[in-house]
C-alpha atoms as a PDB file:
ATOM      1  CA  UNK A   1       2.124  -8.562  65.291  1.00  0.00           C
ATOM      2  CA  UNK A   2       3.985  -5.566  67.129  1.00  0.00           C
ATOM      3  CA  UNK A   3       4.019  -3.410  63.652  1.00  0.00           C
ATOM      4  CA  UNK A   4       0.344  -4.055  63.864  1.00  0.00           C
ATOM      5  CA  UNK A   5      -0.115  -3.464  67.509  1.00  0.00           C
ATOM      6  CA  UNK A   6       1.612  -0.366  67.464  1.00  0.00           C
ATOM      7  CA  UNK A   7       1.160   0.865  64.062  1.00  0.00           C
ATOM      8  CA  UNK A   8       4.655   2.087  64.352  1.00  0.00           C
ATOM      9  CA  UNK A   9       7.745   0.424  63.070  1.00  0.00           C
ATOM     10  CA  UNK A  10      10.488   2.084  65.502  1.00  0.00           C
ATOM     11  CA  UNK A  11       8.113   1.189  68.326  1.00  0.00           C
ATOM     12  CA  UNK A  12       7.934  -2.072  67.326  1.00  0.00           C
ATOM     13  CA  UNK A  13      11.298  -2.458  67.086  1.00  0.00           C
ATOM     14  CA  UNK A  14      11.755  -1.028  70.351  1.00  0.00           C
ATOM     15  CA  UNK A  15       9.246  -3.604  71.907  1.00  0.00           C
ATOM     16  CA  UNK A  16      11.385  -6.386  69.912  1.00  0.00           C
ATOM     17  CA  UNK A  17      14.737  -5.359  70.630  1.00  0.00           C
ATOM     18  CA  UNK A  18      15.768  -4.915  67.306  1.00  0.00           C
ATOM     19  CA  UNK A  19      16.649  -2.098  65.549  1.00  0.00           C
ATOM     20  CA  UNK A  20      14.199  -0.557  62.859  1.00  0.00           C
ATOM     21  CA  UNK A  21      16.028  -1.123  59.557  1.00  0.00           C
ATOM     22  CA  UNK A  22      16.455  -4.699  60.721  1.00  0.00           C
ATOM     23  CA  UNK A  23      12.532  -5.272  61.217  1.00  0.00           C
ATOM     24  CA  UNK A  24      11.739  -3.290  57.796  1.00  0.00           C
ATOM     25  CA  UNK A  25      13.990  -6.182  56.313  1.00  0.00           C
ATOM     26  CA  UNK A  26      11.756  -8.077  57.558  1.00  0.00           C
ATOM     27  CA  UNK A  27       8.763  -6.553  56.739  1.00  0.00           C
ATOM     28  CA  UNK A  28       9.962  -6.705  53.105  1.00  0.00           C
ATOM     29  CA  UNK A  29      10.933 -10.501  53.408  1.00  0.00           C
ATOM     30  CA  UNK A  30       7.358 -11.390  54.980  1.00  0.00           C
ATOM     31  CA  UNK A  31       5.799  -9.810  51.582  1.00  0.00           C
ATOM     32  CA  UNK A  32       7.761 -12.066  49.837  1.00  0.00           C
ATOM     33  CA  UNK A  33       6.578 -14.598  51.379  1.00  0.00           C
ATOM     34  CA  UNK A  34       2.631 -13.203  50.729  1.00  0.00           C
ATOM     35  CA  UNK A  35       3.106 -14.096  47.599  1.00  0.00           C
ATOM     36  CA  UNK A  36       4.802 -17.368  47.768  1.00  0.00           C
ATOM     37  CA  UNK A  37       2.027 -18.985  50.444  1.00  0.00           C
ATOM     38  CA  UNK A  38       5.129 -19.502  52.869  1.00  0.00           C
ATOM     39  CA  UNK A  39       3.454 -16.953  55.193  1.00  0.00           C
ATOM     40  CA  UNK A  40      -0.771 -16.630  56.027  1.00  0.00           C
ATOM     41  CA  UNK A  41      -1.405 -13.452  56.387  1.00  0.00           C
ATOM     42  CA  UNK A  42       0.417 -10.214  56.130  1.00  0.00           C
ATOM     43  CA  UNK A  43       0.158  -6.496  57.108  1.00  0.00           C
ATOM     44  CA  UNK A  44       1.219  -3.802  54.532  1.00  0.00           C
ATOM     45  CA  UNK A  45       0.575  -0.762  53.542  1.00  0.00           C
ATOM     46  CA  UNK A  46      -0.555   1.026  50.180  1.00  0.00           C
ATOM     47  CA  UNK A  47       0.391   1.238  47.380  1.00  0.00           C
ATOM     48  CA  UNK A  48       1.471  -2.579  46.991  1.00  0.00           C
ATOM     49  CA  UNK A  49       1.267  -5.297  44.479  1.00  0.00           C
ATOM     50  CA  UNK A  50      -2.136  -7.003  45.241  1.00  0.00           C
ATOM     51  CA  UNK A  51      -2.172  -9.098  41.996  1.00  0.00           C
ATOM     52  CA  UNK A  52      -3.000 -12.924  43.286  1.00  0.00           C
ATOM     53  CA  UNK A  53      -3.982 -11.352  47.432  1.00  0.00           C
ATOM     54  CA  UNK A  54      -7.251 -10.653  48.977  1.00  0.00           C
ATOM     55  CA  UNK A  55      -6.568  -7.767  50.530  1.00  0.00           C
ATOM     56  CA  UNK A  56      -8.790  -6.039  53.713  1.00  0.00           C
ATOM     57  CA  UNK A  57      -8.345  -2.934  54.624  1.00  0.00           C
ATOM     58  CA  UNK A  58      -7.833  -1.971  58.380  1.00  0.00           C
ATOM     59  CA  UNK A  59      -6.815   1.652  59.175  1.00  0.00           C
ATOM     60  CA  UNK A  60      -5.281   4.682  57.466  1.00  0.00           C
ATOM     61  CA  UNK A  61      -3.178   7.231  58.249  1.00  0.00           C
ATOM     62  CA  UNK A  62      -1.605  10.474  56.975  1.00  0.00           C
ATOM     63  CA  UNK A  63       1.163  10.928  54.683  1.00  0.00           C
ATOM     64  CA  UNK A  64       3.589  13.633  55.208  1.00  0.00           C
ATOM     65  CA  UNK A  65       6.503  15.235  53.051  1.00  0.00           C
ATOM     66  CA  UNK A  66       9.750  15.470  54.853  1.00  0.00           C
ATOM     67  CA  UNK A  67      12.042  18.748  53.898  1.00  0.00           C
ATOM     68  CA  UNK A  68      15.135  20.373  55.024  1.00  0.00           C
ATOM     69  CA  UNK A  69      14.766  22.438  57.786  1.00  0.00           C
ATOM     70  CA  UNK A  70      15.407  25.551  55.893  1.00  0.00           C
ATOM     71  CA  UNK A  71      13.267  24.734  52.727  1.00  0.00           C
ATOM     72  CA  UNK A  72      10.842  27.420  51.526  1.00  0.00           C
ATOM     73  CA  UNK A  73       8.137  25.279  52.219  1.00  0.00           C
ATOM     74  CA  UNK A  74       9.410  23.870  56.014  1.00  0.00           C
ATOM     75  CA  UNK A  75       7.249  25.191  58.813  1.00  0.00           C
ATOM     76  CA  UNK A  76       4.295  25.243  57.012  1.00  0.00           C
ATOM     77  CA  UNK A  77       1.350  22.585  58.728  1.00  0.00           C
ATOM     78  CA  UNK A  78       0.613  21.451  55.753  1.00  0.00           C
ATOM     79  CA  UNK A  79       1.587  21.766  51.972  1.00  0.00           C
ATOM     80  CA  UNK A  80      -0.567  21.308  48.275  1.00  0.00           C
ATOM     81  CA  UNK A  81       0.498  18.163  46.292  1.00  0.00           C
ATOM     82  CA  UNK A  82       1.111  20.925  43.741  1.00  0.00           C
ATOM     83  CA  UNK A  83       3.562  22.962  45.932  1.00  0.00           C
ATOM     84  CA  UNK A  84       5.753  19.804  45.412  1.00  0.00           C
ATOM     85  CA  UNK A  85       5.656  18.949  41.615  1.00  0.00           C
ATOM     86  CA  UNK A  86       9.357  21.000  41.045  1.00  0.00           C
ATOM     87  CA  UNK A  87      10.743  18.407  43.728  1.00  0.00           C
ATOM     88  CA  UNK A  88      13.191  15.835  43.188  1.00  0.00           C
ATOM     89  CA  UNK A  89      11.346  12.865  44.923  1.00  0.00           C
ATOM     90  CA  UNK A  90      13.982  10.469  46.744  1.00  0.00           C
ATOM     91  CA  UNK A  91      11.716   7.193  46.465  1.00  0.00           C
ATOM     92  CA  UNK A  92      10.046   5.302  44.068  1.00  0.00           C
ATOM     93  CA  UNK A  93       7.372   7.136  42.124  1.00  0.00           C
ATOM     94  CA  UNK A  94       5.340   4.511  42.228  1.00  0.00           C
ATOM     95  CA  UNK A  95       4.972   4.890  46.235  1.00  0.00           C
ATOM     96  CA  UNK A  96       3.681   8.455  45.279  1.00  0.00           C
ATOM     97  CA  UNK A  97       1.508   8.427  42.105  1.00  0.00           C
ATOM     98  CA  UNK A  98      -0.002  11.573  43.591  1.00  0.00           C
ATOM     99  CA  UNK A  99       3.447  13.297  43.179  1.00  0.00           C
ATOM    100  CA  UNK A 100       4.535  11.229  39.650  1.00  0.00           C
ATOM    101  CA  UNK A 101       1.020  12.896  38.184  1.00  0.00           C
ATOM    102  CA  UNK A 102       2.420  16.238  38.980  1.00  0.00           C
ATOM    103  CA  UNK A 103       5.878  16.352  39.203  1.00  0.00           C
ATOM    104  CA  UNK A 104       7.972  18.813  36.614  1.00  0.00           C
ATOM    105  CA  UNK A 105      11.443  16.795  37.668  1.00  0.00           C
ATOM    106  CA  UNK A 106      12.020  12.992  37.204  1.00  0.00           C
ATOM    107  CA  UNK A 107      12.439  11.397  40.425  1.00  0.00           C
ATOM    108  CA  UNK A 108      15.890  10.623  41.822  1.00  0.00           C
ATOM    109  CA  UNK A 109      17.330   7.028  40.757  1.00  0.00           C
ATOM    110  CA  UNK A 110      17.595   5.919  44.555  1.00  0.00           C
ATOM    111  CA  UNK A 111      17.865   2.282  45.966  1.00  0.00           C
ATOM    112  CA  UNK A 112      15.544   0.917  48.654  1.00  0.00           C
ATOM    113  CA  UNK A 113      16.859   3.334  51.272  1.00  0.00           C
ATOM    114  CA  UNK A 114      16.347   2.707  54.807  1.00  0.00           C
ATOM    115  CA  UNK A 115      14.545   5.844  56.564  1.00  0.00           C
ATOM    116  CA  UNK A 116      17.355   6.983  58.079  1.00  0.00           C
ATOM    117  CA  UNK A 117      19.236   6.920  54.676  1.00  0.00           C
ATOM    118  CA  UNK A 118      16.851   8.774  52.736  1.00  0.00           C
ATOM    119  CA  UNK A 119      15.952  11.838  56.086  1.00  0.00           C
ATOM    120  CA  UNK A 120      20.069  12.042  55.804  1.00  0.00           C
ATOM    121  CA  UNK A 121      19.437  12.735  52.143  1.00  0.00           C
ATOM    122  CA  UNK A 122      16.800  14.954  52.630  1.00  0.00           C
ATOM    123  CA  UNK A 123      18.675  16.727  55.212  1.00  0.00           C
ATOM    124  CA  UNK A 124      21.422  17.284  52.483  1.00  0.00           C
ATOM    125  CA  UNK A 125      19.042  19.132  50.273  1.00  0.00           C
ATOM    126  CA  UNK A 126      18.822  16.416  47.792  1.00  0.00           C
ATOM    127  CA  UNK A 127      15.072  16.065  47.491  1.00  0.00           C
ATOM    128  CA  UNK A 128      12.026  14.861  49.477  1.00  0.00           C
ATOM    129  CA  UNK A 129      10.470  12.083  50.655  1.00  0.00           C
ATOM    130  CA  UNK A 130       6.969  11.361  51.535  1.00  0.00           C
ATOM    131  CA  UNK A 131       6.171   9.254  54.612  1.00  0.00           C
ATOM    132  CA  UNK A 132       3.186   7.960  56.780  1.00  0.00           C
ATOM    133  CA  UNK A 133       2.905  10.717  59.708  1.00  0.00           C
ATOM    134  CA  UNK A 134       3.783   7.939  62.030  1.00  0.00           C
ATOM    135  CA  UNK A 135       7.508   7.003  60.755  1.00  0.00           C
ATOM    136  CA  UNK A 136       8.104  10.933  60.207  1.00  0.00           C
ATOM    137  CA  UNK A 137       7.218  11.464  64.053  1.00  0.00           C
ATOM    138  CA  UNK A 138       9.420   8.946  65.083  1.00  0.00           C
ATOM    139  CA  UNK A 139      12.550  10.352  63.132  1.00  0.00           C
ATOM    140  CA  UNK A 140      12.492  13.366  64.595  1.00  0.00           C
ATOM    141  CA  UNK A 141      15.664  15.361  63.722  1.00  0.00           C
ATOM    142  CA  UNK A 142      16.520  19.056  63.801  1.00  0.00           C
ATOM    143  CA  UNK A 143      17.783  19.722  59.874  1.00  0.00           C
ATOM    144  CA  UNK A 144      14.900  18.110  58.640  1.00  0.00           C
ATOM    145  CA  UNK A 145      10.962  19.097  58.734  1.00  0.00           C
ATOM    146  CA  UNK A 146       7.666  17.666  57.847  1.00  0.00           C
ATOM    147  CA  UNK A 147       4.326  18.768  57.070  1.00  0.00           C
ATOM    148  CA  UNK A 148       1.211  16.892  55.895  1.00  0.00           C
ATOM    149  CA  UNK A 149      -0.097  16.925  52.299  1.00  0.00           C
ATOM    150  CA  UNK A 150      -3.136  18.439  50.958  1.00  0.00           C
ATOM    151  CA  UNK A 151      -5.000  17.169  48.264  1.00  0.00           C
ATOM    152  CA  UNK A 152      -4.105  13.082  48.686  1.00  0.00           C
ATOM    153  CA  UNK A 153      -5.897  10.370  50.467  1.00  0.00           C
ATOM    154  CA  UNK A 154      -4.114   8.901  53.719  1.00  0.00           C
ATOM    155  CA  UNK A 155      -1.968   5.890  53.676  1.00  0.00           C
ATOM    156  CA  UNK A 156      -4.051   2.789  53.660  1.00  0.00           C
ATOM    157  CA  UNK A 157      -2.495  -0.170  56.406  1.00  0.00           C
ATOM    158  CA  UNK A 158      -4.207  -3.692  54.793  1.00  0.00           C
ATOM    159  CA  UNK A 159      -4.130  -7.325  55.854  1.00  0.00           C
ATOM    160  CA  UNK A 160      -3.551  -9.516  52.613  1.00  0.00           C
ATOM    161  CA  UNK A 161      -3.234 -13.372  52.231  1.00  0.00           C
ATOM    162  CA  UNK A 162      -2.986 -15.247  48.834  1.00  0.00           C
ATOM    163  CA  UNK A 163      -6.263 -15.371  47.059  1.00  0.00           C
ATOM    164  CA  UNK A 164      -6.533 -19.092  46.350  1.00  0.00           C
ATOM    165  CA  UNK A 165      -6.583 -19.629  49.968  1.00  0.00           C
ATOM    166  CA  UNK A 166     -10.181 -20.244  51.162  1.00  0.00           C
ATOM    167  CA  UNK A 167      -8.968 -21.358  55.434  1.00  0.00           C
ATOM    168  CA  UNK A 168     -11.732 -20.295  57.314  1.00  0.00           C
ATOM    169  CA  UNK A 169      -9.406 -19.151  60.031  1.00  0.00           C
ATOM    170  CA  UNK A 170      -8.350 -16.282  57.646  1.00  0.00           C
ATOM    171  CA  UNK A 171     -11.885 -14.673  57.652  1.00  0.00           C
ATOM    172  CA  UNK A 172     -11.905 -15.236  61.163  1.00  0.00           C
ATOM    173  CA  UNK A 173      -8.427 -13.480  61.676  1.00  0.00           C
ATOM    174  CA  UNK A 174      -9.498 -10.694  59.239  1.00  0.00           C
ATOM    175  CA  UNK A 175     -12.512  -9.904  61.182  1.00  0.00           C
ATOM    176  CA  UNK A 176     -11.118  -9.738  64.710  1.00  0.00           C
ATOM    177  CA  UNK A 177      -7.728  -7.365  62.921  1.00  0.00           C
END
């Protein structure tokens, strides 16, 4: 409910008293649990694995690339899709089909990186990553930049539950998120 309230994991956090990485574990854990019917109703954001959910979506939001300070790109308010294809991409391609459509370099094996983890790899000059405006803004740091992208369509936040699941309270719930 705070992720959702705020639209902002590190505020959310904040309001919980816990730090960030600890409620994206969660996050992650909950959308197990989407899946499994252990949980009712879930935010998450796009692209995701809707196979068996209804999903509804709520609100969107920009996505941004975040670069090394002194990249030839940084400073710029916002950069093509296409400016980025020669980039090594420090996430899973699937979170970016927009880049993977484009991109001249494979993207860079990487495990599920906490923010943090992948800005301090940015910030080394090994590659890019692409975030929602919201989470960029939030990790403000001085080696690293962002600007938004031109040329895909925002991030999409959804509400999903398990299909099969006909409650009438999830409708309800749905309509009021």
């Amino acid at each position: 409910m705070a992720v959702a309230r705020h639209l902002h994991f590190g505020r959310a956090a904040a309001e919980l008293h816990i730090a960030q990485p600890v409620l994206s574990r969660q996050i992650r854990a909950l959308e197990t649990e989407l899946h499994d019917g252990r949980a009712d109703v879930s935010y998450l954001r796009l692209p995701a694995d809707q196979r068996g959910l209804t999903v509804r979506a709520l609100t969107t939001e920009p996505r941004v690339v975040v670069l090394p300070a002194g990249h030839r790109l940084a400073g710029k308010d916002s950069v093509a899709i296409t400016d980025l294809a020669a980039e090594r991409l420090l996430q899973n391609p699937d979170a970016v089909p927009e880049w993977r459509d484009v991109a001249t370099v494979a993207a860079e094996p990487v495990p599920a990186l906490a923010v943090e983890e992948k800005l301090e790899n940015v910030a080394a000059g090994r590659g890019i990553v692409v975030l929602p405006l919201s989470t960029a803004t939030y990790y403000t740091r001085p080696d690293v930049t962002f600007s938004r992208i031109d040329g895909i369509p925002d991030n999409q936040i959804c509400l999903a539950w398990v299909a099969e699941r006909r409650d009438p309270l999830l409708a309800d719930f749905a309509a009021l998120a």
